[in-house]
Protein backbone atom coordinates (compact mmCIF):
# COMPACT_ATOMS: atom_id res chain seq x y z
CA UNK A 1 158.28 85.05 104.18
CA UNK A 2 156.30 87.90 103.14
CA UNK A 3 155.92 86.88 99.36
CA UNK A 4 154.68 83.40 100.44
CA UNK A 5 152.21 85.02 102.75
CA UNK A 6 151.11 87.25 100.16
CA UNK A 7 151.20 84.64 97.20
CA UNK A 8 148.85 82.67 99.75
CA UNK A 9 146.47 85.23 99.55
CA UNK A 10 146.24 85.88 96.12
CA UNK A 11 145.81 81.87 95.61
CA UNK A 12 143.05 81.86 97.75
CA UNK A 13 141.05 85.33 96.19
CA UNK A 14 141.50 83.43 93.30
CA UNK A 15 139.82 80.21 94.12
CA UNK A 16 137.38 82.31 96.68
CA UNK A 17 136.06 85.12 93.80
CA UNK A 18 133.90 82.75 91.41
CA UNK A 19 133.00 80.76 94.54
CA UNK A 20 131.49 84.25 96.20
CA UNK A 21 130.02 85.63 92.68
CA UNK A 22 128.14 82.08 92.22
CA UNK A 23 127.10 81.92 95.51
CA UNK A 24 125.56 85.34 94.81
CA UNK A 25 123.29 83.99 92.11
CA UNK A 26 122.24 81.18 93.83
CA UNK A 27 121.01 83.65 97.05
CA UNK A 28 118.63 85.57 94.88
CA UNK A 29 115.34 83.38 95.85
CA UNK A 30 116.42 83.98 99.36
CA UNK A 31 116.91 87.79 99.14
CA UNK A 32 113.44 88.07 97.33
CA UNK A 33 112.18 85.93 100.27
CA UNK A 34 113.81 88.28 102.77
CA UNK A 35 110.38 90.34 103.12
CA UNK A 36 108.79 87.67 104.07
CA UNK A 37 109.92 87.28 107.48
CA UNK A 38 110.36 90.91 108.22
CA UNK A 39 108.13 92.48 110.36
CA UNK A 40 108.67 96.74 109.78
CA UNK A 41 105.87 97.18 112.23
CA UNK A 42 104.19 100.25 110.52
CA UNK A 43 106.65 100.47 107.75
CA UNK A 44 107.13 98.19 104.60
CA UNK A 45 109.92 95.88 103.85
CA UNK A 46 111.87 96.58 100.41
CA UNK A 47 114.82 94.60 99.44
CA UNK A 48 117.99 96.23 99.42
CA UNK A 49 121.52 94.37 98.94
CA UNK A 50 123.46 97.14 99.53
CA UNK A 51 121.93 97.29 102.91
CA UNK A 52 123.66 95.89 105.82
CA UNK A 53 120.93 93.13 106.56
CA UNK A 54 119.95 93.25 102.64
CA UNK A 55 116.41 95.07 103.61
CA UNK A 56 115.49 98.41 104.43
CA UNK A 57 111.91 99.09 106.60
CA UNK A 58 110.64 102.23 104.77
CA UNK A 59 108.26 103.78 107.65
CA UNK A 60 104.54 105.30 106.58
CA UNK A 61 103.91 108.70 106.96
CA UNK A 62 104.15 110.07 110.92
CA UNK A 63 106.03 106.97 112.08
CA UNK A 64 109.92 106.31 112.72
CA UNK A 65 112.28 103.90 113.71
CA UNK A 66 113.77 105.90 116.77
CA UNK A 67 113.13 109.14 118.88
CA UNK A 68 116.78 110.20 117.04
CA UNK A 69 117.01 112.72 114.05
CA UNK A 70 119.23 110.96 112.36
CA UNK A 71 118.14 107.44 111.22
CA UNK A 72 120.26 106.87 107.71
CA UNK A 73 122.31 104.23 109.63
CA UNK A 74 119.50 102.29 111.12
CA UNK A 75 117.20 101.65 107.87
CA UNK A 76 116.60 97.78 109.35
CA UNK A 77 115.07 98.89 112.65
CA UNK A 78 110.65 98.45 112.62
CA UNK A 79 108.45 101.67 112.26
CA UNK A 80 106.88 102.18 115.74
CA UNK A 81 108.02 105.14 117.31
CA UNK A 82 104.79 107.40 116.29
CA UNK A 83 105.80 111.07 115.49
CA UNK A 84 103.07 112.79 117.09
CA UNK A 85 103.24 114.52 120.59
CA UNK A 86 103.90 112.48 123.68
CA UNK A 87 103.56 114.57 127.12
CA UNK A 88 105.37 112.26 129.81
CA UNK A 89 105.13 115.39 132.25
CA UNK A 90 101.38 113.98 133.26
CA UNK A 91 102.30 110.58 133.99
CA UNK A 92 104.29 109.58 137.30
CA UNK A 93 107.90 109.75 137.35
CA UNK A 94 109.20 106.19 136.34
CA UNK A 95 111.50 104.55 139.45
CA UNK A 96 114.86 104.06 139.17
CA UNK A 97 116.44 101.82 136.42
CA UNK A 98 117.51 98.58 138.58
CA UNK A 99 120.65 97.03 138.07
CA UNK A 100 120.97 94.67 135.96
CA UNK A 101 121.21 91.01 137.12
CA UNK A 102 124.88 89.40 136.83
CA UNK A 103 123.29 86.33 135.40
CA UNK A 104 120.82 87.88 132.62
CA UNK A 105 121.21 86.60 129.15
CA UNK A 106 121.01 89.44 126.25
CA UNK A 107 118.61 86.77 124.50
CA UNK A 108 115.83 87.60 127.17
CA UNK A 109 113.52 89.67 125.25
CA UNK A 110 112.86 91.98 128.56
CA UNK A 111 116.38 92.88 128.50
CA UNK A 112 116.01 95.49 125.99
CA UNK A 113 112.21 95.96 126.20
CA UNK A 114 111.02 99.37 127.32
CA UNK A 115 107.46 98.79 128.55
CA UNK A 116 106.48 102.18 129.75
CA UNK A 117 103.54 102.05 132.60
CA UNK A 118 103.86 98.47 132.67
CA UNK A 119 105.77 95.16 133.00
CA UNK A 120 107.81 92.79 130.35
CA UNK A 121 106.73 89.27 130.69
CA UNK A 122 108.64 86.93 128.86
CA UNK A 123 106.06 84.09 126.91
CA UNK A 124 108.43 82.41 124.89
CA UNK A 125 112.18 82.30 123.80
CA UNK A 126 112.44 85.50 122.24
CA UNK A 127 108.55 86.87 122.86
CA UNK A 128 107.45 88.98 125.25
CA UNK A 129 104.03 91.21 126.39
CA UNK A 130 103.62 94.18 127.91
CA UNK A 131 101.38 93.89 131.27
CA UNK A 132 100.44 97.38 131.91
CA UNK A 133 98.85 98.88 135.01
CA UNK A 134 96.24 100.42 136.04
CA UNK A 135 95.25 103.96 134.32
CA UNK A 136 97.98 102.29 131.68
CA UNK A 137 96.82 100.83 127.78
CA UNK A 138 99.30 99.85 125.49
CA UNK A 139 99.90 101.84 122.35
CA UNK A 140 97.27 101.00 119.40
CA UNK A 141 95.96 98.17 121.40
CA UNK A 142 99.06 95.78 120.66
CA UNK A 143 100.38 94.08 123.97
CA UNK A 144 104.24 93.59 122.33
CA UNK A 145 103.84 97.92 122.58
CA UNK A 146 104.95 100.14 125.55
CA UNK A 147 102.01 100.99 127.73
CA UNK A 148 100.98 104.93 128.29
CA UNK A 149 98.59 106.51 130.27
CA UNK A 150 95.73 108.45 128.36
CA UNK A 151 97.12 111.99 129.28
CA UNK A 152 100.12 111.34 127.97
CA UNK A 153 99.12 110.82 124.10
CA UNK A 154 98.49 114.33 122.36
CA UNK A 155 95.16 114.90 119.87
CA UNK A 156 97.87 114.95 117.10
CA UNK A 157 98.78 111.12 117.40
CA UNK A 158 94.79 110.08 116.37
CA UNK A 159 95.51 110.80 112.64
CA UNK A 160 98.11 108.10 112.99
CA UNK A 161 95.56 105.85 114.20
CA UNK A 162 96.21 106.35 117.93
CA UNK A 163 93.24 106.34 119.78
CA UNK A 164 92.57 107.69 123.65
CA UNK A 165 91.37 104.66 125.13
CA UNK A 166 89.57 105.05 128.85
CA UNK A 167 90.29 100.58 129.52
CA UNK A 168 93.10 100.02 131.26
CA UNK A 169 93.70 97.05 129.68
CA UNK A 170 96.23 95.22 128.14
CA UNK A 171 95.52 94.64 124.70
CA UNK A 172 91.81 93.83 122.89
CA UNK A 173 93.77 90.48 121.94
CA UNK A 174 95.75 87.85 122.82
CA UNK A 175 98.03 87.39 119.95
CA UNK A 176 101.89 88.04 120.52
CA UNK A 177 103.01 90.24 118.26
CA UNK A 178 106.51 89.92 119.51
CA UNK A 179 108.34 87.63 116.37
CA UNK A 180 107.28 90.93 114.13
CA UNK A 181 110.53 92.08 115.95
CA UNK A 182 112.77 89.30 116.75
CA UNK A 183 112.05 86.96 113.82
CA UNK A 184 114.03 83.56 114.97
CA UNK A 185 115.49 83.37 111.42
CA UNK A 186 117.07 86.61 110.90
CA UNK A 187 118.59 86.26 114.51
CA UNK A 188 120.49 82.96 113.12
CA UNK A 189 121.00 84.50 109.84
CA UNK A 190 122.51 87.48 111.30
CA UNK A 191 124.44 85.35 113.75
CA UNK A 192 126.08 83.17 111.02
CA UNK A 193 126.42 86.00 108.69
CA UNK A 194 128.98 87.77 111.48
CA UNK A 195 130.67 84.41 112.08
CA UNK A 196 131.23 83.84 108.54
CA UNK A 197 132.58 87.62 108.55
CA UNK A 198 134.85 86.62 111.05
CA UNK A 199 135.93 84.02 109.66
CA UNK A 200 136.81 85.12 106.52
CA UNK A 201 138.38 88.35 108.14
CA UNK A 202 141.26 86.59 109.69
């Protein structure tokens, strides 16, 4: 039973191997494309196969992917955590986190949007704005951003380009940056890529 199971296998490495190596070649134009429809907010895209989404977003000086030390694992996330002084002590205390709704989908942008001193508003399938209120702007002027109130960013954070606004605001325009983070394609690419994974795991 065993040696059937196993010789089972090995036929189907066989046949699978010059399949995978072929299909390799023939996903270079995609790979190079990759960039394309990344968004590494203030960051650049570089290709990277060994990478678990085959990018990497290498951030610009004085920006980061998260408020963690330690980001070697999570080289796909964008570059817009600014690494400049933040003083939350000044603003009000935020309420409560509510519970979450039984019925929410995890596809609802808002779901994992942290909008400061404002409110996520959901504009389209997997876009979203941040409404802030008053004596709130969002961060460099970009509505998609979390929204802070002017004592709250240090003098440190204007070399990155972060300016003390006195508007309260919610952005100078009305484009939705919002695909820069949830690009439709990657979501299905990512989607089928762990199916396929699946798949070809069992």
């Amino acid at each position: 039973m065993a040696s059937s199971t196993t010789m089972a296998f090995l036929a189907l490495l066989v046949v699978l191997l010059p399949m995978a190596a072929t299909a390799a070649d023939s996903l270079a134009p995609f790979i190079e494309e990759l960039c394309n429809e990344v968004q590494c907010g203030k960051g650049s895209c570089v290709v990277n196969t060994s990478a678990p989404f085959g990018f990497e977003c290498q951030c610009d000086a004085g920006w980061k992917r998260t408020r963690l030390d330690d980001e070697d694992n999570l080289k796909f996330l964008p570059c817009v955590i600014p690494n400049c002084s933040v003083e939350y002590s000044c603003m009000p205390a935020p309420p409560p986190v509510p519970s979450v709704p039984y019925n929410t989908s995890v596809y609802d942008p808002c779901y994992w949007i942290y909008c400061g001193g404002g409110t996520c508003t959901k504009s389209a399938t997997y876009e979203h704005t941040c409404q802030c209120d008053a004596g709130y702007t969002n961060l460099l002027n970009v509505s998609v951003f979390p929204c802070f109130s002017d004592c709250a960013i240090g003098n440190d954070c204007e070399k990155l380009g972060i300016k003390v606004s006195n508007s309260s605001t919610t952005g100078s325009d009305n484009r939705s940056y919002a695909h820069m983070f949830l690009p439709g394609k990657l979501l299905w690419m990512t989607i089928f890529t762990a199916s396929m994974a699946l798949v070809l795991w069992n």
